[in-house]
N, C-alpha and C. Protein backbone atom coordinates (compact mmCIF):
# COMPACT_ATOMS: atom_id res chain seq x y z
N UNK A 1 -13.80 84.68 37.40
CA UNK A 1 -14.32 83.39 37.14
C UNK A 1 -13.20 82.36 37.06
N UNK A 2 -13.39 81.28 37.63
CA UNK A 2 -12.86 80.54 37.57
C UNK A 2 -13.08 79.03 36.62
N UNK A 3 -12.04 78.61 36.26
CA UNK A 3 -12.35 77.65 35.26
C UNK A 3 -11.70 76.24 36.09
N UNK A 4 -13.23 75.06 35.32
CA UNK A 4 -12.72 74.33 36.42
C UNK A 4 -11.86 73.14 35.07
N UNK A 5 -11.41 71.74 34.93
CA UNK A 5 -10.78 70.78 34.76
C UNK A 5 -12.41 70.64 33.70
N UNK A 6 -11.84 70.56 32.62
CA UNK A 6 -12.87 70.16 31.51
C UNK A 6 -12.36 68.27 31.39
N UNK A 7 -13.98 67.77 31.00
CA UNK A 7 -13.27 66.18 30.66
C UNK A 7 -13.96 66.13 29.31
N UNK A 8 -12.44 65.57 29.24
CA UNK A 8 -12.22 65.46 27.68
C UNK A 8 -11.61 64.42 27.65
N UNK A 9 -11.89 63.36 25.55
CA UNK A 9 -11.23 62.16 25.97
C UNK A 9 -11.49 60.84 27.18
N UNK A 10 -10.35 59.71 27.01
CA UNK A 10 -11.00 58.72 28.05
C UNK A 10 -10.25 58.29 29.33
N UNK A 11 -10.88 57.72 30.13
CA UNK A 11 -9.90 57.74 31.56
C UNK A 11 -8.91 56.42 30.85
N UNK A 12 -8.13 56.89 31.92
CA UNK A 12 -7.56 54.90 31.37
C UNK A 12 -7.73 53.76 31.81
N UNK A 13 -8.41 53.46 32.57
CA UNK A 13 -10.15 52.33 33.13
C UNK A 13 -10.72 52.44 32.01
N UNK A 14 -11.04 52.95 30.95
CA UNK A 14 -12.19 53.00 30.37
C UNK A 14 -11.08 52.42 28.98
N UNK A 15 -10.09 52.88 28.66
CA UNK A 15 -9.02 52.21 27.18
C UNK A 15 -8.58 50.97 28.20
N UNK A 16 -8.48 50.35 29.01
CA UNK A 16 -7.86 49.15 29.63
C UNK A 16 -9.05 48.16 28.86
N UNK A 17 -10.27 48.84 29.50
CA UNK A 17 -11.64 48.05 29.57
C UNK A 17 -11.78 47.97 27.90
N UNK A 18 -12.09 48.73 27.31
CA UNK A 18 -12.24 48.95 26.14
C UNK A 18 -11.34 47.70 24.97
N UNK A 19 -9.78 47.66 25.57
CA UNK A 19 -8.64 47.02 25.14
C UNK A 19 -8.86 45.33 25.51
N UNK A 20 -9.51 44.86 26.80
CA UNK A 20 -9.44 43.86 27.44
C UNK A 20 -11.30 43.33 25.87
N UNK A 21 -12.08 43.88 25.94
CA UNK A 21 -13.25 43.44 25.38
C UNK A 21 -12.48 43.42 23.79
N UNK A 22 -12.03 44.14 23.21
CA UNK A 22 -11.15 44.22 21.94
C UNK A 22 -10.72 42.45 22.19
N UNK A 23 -9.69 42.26 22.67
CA UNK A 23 -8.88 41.20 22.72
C UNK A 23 -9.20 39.71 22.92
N UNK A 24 -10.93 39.72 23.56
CA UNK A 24 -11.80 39.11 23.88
C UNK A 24 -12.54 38.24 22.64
N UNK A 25 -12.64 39.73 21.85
CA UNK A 25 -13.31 39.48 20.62
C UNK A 25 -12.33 38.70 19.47
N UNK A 26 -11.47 39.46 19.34
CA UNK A 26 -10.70 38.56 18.70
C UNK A 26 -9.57 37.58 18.14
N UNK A 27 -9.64 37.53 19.93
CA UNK A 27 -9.44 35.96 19.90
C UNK A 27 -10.61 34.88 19.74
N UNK A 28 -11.88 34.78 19.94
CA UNK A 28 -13.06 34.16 19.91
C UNK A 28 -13.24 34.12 17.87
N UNK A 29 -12.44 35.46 17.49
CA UNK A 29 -13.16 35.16 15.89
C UNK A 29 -11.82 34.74 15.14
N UNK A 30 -10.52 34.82 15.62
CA UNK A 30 -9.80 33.74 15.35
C UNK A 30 -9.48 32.27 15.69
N UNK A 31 -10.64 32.02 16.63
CA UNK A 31 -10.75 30.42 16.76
C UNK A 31 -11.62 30.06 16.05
N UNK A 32 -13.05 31.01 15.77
CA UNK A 32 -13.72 30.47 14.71
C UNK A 32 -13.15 30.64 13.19
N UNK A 33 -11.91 30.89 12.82
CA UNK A 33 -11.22 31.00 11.55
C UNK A 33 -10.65 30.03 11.47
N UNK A 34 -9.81 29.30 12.90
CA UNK A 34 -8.89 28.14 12.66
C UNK A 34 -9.80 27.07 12.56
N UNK A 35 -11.00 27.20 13.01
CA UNK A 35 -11.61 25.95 13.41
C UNK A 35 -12.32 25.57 11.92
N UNK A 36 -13.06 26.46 11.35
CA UNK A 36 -13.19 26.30 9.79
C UNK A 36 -12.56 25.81 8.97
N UNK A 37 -10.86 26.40 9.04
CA UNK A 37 -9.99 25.76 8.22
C UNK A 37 -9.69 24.29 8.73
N UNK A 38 -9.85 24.15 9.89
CA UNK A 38 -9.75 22.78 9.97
C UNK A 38 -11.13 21.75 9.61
N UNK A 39 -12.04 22.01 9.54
CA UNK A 39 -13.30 21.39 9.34
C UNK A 39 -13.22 21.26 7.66
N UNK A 40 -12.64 22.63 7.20
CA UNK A 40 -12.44 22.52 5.42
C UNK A 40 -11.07 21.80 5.08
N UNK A 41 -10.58 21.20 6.10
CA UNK A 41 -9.33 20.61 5.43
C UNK A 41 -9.23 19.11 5.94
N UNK A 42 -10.51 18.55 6.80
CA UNK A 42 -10.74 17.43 6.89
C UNK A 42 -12.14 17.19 5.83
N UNK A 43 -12.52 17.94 5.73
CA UNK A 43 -13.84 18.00 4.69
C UNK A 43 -12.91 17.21 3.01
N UNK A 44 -12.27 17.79 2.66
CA UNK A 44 -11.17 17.27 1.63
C UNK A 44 -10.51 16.27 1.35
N UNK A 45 -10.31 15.78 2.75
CA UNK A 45 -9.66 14.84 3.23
C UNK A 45 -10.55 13.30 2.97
N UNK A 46 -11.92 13.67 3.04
CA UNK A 46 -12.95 12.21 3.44
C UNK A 46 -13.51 12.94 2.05
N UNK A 47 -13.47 13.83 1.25
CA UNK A 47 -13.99 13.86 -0.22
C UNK A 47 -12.62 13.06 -0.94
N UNK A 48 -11.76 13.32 -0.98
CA UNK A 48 -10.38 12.41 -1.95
C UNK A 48 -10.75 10.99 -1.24
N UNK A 49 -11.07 10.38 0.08
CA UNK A 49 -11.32 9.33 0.02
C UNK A 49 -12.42 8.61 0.00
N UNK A 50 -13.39 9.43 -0.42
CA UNK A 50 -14.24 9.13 -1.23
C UNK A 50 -14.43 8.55 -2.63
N UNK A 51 -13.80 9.51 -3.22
CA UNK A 51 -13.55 9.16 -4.63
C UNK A 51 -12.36 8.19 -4.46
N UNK A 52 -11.39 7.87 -3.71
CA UNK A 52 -10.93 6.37 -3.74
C UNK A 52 -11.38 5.21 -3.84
N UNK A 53 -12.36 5.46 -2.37
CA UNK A 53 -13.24 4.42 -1.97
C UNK A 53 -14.07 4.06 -3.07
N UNK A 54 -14.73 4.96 -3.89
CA UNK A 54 -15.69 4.14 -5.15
C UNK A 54 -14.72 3.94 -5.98
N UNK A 55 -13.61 4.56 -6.72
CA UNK A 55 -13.04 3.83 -7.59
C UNK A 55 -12.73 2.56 -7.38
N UNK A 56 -12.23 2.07 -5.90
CA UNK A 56 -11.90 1.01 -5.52
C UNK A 56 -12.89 -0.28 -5.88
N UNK A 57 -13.97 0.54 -5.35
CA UNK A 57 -15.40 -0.37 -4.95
C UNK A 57 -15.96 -0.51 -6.80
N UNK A 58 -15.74 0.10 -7.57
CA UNK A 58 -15.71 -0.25 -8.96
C UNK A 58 -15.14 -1.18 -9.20
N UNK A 59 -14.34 -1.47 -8.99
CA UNK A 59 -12.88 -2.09 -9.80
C UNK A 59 -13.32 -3.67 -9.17
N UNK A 60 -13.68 -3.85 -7.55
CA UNK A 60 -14.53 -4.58 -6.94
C UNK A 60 -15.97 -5.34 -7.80
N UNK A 61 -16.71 -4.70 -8.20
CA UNK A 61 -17.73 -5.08 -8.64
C UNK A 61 -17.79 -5.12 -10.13
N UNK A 62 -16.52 -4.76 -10.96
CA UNK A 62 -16.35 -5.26 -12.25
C UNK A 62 -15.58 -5.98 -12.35
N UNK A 63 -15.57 -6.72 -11.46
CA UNK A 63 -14.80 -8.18 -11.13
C UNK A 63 -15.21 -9.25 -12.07
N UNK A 64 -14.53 -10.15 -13.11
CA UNK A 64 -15.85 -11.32 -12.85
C UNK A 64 -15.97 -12.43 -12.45
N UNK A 65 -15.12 -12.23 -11.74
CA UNK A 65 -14.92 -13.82 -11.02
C UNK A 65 -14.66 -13.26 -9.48
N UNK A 66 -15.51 -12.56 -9.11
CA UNK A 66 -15.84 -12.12 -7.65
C UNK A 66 -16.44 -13.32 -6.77
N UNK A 67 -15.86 -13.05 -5.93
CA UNK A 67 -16.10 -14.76 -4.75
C UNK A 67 -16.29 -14.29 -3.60
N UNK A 68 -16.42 -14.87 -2.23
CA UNK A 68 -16.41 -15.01 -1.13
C UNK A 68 -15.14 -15.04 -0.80
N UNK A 69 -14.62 -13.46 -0.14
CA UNK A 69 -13.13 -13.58 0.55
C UNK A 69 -12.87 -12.40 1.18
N UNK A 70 -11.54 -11.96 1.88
CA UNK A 70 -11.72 -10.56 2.16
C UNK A 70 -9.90 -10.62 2.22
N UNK A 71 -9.39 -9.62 2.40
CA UNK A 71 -7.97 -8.93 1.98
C UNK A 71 -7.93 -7.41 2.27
N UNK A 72 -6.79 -7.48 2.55
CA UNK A 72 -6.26 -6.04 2.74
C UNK A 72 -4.59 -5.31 1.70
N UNK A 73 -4.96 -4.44 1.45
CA UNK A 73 -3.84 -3.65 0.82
C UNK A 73 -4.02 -2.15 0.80
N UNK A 74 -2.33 -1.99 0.66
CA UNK A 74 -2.35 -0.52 1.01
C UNK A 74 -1.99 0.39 -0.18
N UNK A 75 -2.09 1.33 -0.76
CA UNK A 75 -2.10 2.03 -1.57
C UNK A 75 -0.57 3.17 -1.27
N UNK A 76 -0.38 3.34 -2.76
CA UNK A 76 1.44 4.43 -2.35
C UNK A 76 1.08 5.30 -1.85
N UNK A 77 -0.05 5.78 -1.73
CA UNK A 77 -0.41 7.28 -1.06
C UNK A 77 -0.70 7.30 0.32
N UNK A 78 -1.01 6.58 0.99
CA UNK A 78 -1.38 5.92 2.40
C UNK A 78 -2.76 5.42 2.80
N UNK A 79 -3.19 5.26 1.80
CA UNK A 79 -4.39 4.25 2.33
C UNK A 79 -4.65 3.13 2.09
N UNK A 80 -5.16 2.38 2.35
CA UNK A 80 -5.28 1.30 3.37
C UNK A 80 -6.82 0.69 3.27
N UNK A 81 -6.86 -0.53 2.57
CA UNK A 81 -8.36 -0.59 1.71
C UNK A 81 -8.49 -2.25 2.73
N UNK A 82 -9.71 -2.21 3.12
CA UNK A 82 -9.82 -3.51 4.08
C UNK A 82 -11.12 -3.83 3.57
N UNK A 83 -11.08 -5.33 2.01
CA UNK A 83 -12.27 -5.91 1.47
C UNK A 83 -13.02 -7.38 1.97
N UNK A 84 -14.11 -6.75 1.92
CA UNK A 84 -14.34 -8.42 3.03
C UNK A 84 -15.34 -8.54 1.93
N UNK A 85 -16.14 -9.99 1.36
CA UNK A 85 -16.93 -10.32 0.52
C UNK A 85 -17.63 -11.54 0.90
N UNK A 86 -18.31 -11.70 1.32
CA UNK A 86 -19.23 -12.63 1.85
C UNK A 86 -20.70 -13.08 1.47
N UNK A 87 -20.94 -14.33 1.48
CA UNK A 87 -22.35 -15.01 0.63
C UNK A 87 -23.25 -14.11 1.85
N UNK A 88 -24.46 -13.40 1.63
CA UNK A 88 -25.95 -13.67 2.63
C UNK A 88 -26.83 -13.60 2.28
N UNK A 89 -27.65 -13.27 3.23
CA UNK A 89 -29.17 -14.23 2.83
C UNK A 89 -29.68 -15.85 2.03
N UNK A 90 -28.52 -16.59 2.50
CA UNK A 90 -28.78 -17.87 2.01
C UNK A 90 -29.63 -18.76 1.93
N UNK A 91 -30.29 -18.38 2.89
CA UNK A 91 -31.70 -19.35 2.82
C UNK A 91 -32.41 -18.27 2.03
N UNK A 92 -32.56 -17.46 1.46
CA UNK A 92 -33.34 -17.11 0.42
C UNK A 92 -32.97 -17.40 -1.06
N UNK A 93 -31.87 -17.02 -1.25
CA UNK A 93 -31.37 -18.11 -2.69
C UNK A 93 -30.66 -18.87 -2.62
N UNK A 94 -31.16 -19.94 -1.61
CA UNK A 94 -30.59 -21.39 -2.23
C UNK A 94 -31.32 -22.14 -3.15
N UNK A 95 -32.53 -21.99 -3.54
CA UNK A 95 -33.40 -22.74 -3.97
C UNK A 95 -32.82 -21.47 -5.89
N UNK A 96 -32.29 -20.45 -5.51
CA UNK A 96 -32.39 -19.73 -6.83
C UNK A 96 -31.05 -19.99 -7.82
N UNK A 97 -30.59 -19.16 -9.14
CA UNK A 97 -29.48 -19.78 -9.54
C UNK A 97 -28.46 -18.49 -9.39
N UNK A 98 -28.62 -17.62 -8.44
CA UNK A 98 -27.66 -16.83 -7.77
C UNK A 98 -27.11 -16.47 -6.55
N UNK A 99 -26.38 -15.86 -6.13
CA UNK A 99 -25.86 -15.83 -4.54
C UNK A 99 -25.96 -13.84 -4.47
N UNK A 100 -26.32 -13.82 -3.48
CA UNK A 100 -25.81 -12.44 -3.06
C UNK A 100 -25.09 -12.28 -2.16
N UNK A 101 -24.13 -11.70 -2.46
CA UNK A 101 -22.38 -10.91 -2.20
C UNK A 101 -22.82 -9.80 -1.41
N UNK A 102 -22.59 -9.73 0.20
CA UNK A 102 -22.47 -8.80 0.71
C UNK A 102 -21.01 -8.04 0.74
N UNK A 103 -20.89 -7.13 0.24
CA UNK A 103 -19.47 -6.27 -0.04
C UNK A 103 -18.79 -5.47 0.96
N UNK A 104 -18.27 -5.17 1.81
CA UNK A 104 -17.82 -4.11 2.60
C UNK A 104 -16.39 -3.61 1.91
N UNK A 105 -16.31 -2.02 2.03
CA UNK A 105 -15.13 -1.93 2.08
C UNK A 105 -14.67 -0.38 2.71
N UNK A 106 -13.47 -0.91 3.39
CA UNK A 106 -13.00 -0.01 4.15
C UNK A 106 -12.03 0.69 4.35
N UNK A 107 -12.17 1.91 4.14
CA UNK A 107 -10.90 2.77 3.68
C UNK A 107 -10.46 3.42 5.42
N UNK A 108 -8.88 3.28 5.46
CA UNK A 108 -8.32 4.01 6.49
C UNK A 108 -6.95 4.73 6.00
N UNK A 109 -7.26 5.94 7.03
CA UNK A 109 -5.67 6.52 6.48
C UNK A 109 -5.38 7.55 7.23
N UNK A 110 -4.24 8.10 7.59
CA UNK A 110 -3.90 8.62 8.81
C UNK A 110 -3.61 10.40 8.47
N UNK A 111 -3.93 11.28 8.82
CA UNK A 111 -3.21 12.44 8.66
C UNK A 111 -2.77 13.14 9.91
N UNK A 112 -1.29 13.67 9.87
CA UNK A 112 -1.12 13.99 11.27
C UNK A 112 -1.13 12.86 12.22
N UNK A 113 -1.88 13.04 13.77
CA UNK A 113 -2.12 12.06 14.47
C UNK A 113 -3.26 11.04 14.22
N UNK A 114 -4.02 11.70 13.87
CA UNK A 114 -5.58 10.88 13.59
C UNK A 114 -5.55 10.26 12.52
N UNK A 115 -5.74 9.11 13.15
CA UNK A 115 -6.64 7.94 11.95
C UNK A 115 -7.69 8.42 11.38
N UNK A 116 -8.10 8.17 10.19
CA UNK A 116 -9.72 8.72 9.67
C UNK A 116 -10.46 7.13 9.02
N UNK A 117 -11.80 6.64 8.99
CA UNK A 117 -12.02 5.69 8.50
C UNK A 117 -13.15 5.74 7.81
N UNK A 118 -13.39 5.33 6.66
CA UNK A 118 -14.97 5.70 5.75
C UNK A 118 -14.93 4.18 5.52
N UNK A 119 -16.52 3.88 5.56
CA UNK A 119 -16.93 2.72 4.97
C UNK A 119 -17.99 2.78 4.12
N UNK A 120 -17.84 1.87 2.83
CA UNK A 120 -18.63 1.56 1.74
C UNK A 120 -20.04 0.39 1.64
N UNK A 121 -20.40 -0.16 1.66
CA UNK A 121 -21.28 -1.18 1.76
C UNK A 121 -22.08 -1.00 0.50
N UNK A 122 -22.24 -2.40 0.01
CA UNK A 122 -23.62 -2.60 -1.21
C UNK A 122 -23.27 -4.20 -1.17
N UNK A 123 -24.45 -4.38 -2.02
CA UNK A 123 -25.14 -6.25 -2.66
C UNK A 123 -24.64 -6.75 -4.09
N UNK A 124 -24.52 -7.48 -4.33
CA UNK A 124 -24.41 -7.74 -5.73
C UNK A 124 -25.05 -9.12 -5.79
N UNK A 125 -25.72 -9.35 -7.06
CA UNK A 125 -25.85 -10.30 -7.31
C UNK A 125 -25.24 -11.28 -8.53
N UNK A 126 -24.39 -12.62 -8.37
CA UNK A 126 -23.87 -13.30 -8.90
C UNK A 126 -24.21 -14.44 -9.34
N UNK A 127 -24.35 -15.28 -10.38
CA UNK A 127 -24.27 -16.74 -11.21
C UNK A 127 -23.65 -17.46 -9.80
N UNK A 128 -24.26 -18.27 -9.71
CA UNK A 128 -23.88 -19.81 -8.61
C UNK A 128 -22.87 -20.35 -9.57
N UNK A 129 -22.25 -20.95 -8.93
CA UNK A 129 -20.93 -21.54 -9.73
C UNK A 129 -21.40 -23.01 -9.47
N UNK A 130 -21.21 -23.94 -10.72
CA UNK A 130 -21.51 -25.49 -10.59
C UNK A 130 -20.65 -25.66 -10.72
């Protein structure tokens, strides 16, 4: 009797193939790792200027001698606050004894290459000045 070539184990077409789908995979689940950390580290980024932006926008509306004007200044940390304050809806209280203050304000600030920009908006209502 003769014995023939037993198969055993894998060809090496089959560990190439095997190696090429391996390498496939993860690289695809280390882009979805970098890409997270980057989504969680701009996520951070527009939460801290968040909480700028309203402290700012506080400090804004506990004003009391808030007027019609707008200005810009920049902060030691790098942002960059752009306040505009403007009368509207005037033909609705002119006849009344207040004005409403349309508020904008606009936070910019750069990390890396990219600019990032959040904006605030609200009303206030103010005493007419005689």
């Amino acid at each position: 009797m003769s014995r023939g070539i037993k198969d055993e184990g894998f060809t090496l077409l089959e560990v190439l193939i095997a190696m090429a789908v391996l390498s496939i995979a993860l690289v695809a689940v280390f882009e979805l790792f970098s890409s997270g950390l980057r989504g969680m580290s701009a996520s951070v980024e527009y939460a801290e200027a968040v909480v700028k932006a309203e402290a700012k926008m506080r400090e804004i509306l506990d004003d009391e001698a808030i007027a019609a004007k707008s200005w810009q200044e920049t902060s030691e940390d790098g942002y960059r606050y752009d306040v505009v304050i403007k009368k509207t809806d005037e033909d609705r209280t002119d006849k009344l004894p207040v004005d409403l203050l349309d508020i904008t304000l606009t936070v910019n600030w750069t990390r890396g290459i990219k600019e990032r920009t959040l904006k605030l908006k609200t009303l206030k209502l103010v005493n007419k000045k005689i």
